[in-house]
Protein backbone atom coordinates (compact mmCIF):
# COMPACT_ATOMS: atom_id res chain seq x y z
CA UNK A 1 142.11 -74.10 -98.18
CA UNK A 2 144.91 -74.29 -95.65
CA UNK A 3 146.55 -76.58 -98.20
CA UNK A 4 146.47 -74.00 -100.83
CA UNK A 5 147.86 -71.41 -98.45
CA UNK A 6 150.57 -73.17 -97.03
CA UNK A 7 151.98 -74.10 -100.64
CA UNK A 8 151.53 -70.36 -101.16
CA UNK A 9 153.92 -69.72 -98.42
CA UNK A 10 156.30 -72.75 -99.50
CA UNK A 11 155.90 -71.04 -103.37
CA UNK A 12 156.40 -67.52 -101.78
CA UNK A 13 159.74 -68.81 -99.66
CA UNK A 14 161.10 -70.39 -102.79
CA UNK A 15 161.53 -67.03 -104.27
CA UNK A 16 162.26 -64.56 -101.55
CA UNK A 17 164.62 -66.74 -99.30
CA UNK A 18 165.82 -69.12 -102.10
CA UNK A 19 165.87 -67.20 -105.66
CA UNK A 20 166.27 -63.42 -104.07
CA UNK A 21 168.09 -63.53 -100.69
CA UNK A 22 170.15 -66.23 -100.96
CA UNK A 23 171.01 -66.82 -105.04
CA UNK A 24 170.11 -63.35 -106.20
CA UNK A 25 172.19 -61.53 -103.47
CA UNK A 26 174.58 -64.06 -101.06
CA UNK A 27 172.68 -62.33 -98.27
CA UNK A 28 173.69 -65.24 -95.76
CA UNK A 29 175.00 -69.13 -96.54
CA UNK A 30 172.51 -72.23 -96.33
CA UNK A 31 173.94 -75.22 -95.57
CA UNK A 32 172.97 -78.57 -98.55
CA UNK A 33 169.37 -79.55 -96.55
CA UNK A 34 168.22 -75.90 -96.81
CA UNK A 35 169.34 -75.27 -100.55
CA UNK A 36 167.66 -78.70 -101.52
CA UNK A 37 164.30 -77.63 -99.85
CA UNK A 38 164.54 -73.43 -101.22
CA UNK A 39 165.35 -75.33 -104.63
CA UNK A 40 161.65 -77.32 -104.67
CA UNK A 41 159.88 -74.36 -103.43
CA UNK A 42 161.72 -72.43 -106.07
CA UNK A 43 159.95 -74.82 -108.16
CA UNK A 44 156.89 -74.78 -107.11
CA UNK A 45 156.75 -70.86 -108.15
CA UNK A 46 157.25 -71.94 -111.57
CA UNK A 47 158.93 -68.62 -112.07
CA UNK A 48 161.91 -69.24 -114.71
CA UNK A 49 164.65 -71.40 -112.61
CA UNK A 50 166.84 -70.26 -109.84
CA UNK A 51 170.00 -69.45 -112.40
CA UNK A 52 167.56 -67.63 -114.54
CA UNK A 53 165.87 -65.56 -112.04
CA UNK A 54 168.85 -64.63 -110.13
CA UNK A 55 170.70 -63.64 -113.42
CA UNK A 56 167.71 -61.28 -114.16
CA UNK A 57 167.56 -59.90 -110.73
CA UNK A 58 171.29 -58.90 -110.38
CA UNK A 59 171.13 -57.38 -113.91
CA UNK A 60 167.90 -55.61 -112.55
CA UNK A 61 169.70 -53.95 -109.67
CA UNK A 62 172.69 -53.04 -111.74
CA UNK A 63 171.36 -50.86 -114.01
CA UNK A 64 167.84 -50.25 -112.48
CA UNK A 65 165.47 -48.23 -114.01
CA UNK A 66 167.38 -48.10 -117.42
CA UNK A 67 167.30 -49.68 -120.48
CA UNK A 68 169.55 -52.97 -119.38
CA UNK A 69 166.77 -53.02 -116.37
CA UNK A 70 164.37 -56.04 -117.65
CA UNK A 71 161.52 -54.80 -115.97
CA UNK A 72 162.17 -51.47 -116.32
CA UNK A 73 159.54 -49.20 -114.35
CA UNK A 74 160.24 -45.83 -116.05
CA UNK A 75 158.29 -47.75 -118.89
CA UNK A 76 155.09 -47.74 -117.12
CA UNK A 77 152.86 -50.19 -114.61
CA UNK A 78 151.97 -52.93 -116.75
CA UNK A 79 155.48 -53.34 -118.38
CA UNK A 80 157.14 -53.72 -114.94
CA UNK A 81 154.24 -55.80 -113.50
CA UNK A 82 153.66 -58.79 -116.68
CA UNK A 83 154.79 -56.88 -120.22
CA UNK A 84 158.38 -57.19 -119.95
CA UNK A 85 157.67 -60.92 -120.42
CA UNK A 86 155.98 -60.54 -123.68
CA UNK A 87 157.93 -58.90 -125.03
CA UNK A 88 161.70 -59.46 -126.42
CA UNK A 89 164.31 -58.10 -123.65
CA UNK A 90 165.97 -54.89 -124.85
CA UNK A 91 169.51 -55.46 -126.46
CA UNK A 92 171.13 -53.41 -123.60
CA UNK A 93 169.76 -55.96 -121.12
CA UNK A 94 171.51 -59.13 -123.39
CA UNK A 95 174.50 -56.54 -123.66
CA UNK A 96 175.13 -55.30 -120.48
CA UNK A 97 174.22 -58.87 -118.72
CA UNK A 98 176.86 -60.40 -120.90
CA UNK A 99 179.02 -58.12 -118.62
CA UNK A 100 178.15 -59.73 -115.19
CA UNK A 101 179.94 -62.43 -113.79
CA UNK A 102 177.19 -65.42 -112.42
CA UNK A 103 179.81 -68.40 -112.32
CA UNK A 104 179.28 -68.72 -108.25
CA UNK A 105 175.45 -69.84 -109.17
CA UNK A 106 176.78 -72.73 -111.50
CA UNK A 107 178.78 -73.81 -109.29
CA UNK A 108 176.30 -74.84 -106.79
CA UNK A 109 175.05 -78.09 -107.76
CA UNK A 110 171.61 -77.67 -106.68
CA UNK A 111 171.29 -74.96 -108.93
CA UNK A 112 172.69 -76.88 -111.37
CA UNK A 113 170.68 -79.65 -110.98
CA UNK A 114 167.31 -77.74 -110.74
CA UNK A 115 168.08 -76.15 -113.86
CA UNK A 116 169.18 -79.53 -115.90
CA UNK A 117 165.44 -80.72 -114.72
CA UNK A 118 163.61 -77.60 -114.46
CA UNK A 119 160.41 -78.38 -116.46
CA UNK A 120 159.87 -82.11 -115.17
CA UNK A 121 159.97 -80.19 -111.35
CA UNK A 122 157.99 -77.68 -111.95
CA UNK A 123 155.38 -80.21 -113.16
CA UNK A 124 155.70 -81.90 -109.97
CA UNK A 125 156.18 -79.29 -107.72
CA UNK A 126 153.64 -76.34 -109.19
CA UNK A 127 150.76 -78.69 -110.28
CA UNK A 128 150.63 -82.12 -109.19
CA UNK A 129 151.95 -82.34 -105.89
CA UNK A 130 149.60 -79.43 -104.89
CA UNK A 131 147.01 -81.57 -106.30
CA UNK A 132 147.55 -84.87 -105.54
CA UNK A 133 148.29 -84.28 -101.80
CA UNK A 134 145.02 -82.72 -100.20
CA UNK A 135 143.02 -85.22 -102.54
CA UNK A 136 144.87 -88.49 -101.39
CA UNK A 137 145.22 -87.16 -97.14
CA UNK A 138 142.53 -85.36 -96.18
CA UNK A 139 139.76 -86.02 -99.08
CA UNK A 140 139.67 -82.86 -101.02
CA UNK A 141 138.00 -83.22 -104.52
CA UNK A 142 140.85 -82.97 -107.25
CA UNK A 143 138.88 -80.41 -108.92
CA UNK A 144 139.09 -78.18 -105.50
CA UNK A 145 142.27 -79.40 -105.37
CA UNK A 146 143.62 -78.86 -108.47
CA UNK A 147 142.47 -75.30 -108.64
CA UNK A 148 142.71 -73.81 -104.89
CA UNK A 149 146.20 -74.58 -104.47
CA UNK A 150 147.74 -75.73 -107.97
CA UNK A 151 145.82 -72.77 -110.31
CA UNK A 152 144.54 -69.81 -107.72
CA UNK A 153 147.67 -70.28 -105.79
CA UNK A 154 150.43 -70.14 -108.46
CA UNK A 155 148.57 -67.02 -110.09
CA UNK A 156 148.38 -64.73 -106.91
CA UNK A 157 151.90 -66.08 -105.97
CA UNK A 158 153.30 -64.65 -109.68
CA UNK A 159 150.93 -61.53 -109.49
CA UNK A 160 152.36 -60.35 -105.67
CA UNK A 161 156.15 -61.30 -107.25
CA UNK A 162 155.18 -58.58 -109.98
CA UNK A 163 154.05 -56.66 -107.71
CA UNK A 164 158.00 -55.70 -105.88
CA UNK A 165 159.00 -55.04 -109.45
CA UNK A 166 155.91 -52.64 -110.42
CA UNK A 167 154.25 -51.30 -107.44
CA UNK A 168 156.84 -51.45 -105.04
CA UNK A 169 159.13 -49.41 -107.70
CA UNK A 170 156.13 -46.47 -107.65
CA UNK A 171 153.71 -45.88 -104.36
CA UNK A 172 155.56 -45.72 -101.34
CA UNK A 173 158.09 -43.22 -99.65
CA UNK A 174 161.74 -43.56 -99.33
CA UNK A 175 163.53 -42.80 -96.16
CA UNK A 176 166.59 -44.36 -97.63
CA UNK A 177 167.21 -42.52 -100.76
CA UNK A 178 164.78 -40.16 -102.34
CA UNK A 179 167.21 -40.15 -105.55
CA UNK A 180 166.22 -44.04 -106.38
CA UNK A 181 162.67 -44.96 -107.59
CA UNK A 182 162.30 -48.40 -104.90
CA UNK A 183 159.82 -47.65 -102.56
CA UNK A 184 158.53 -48.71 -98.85
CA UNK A 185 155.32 -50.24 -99.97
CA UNK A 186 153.30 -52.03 -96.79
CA UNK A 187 150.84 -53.86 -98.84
CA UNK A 188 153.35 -55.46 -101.02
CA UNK A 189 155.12 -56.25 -97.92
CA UNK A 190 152.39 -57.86 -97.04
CA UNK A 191 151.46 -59.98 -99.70
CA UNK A 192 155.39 -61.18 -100.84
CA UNK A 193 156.07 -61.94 -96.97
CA UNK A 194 158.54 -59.27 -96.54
CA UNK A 195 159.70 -58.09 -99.76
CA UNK A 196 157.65 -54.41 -99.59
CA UNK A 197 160.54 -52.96 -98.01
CA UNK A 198 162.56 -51.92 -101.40
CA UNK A 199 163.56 -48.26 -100.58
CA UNK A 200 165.71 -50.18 -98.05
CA UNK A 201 166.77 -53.29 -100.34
CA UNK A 202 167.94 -51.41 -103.00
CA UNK A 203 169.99 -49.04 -100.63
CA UNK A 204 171.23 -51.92 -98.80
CA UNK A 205 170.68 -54.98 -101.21
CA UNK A 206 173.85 -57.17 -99.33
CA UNK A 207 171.19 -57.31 -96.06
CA UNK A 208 169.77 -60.61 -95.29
CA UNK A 209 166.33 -58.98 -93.95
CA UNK A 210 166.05 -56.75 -96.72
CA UNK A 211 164.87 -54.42 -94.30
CA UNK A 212 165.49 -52.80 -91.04
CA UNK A 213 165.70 -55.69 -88.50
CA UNK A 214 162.88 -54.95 -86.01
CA UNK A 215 160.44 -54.10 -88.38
CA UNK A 216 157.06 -56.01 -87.63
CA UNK A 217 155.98 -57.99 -90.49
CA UNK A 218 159.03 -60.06 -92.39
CA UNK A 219 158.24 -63.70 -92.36
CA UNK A 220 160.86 -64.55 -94.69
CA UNK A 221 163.55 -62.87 -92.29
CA UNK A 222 161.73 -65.41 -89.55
CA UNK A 223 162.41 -68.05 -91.80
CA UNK A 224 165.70 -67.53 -92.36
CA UNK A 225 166.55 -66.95 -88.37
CA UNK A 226 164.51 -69.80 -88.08
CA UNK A 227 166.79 -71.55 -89.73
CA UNK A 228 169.78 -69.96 -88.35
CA UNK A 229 168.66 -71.28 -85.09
CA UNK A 230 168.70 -74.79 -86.89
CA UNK A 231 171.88 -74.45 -87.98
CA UNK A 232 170.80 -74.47 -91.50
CA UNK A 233 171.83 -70.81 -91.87
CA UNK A 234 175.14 -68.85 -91.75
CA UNK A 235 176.81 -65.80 -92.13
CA UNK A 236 173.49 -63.28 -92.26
CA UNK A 237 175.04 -60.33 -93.57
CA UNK A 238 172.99 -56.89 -92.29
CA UNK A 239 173.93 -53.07 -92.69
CA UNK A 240 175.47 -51.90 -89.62
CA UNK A 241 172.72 -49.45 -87.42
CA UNK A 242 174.90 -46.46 -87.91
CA UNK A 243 175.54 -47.11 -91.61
CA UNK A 244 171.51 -47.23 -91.89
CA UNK A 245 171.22 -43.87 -89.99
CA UNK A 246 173.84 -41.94 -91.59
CA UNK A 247 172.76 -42.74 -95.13
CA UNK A 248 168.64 -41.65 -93.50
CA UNK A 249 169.80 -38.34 -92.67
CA UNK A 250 172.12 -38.12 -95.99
CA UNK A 251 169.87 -39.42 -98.54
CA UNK A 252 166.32 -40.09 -97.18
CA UNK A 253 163.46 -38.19 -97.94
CA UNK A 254 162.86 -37.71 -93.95
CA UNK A 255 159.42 -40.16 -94.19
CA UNK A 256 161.40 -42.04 -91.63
């Protein structure tokens, strides 16, 4: 079981340091060791590859909750939370999208690379290597194996992703801006290891912590500092305390 967890947290860190924080928004720098290791975590998710999910996500908070939003909430729960995936995207999310510029995530080579390989990792990273490891070290029956922390793991890790994009876009308040659906929700936060906090992110997406620094529960903003301390990490980029407070008292819906 602590196998399965920790490549839950390894799964979890591959999208909200790697994908989101660092890809997604060029919230801080990580140096080639970092990117390499965010890259196979990224694959473990199994959650479309870093160029693909980051092109998504900026498009997402460009035009969110419209039409060119992928995962539109305004179209109800289960759209935002799986249905946007079966369906075909809407043709202002292939027009507008067109309209971005994502040339810096091409030109990292590890994204590059992850993306020329993409289905042989995920292979490796999402099923066997979950499996294979806590059979051959410690014993664990590759049935147990196989399902604990290759099947159970990879389907709560997508489910608590949906989550920020459904739930976290509904229930919750918004001391940041009560004009924007995002909301503070503190179980998301807990399951997606920080991520609950979207009032905030979507306020202030350049942030590094995607929240308030201070706030109690944000292992991924651990992680990252972890690694700043390292020397892994550079250039965290945070919203200024007063900038924080002065957009509270103009925008916020006083929760906070």
């Amino acid at each position: 079981m602590s196998g399965a967890y920790f490549c839950f947290l390894m799964t979890a860190l591959g999208v909200t340091a790697g994908a989101h924080r660092l890809w997604s928004h060029r919230s801080y720098k990580a140096k080639l060791p970092l990117r390499i290791f965010l890259a196979a975590a990224n694959s473990m998710a199994f959650q479309n590859d870093i160029y693909e999910w980051s092109r998504d996500h900026r498009v997402h908070h460009k035009y969110s909750e419209t039409d060119a939003d992928p995962h539109n909430a305004r179209r109800g729960f289960f759209f935002s939370h799986i249905g946007w995936l079966f369906v075909r995207k809407h043709r202002d999310v292939i027009e507008k999208g067109r309209k971005l510029d994502f040339t810096d995530l091409l030109d990292d080579p590890v994204v590059r690379f992850q993306r020329k390989y993409y289905k042989s990792s995920v292979v490796l990273m999402c099923f066997v290597i979950p499996t294979i490891v806590p059979w051959y070290l410690w014993g664990e029956s590759l049935w147990n194996a196989y399902f604990l922390a290759s099947i159970l793991r990879y389907t709560i890790s997508l489910n608590v992703t949906w989550l920020v994009n459904s739930a976290a876009h509904m229930y919750g308040n918004r001391p940041y801006d009560k004009n924007i659906n995002p909301r503070q929700n503190t179980l998301v936060t807990l399951g997606a290891i920080g991520e609950g906090f979207h009032n905030y992110h979507h306020t202030f997406p350049f942030d590094y912590s995607a929240s308030e620094l201070g706030l109690k529960f944000n292992p991924t903003t651990w992680f990252i500092d972890f690694m700043f301390w390292l020397g892994l990490v550079t250039d965290r980029k945070q919203a200024p305390k007063e900038m924080i407070q002065a957009r509270k008292e103009r925008t916020g819906d006083g929760s906070a």
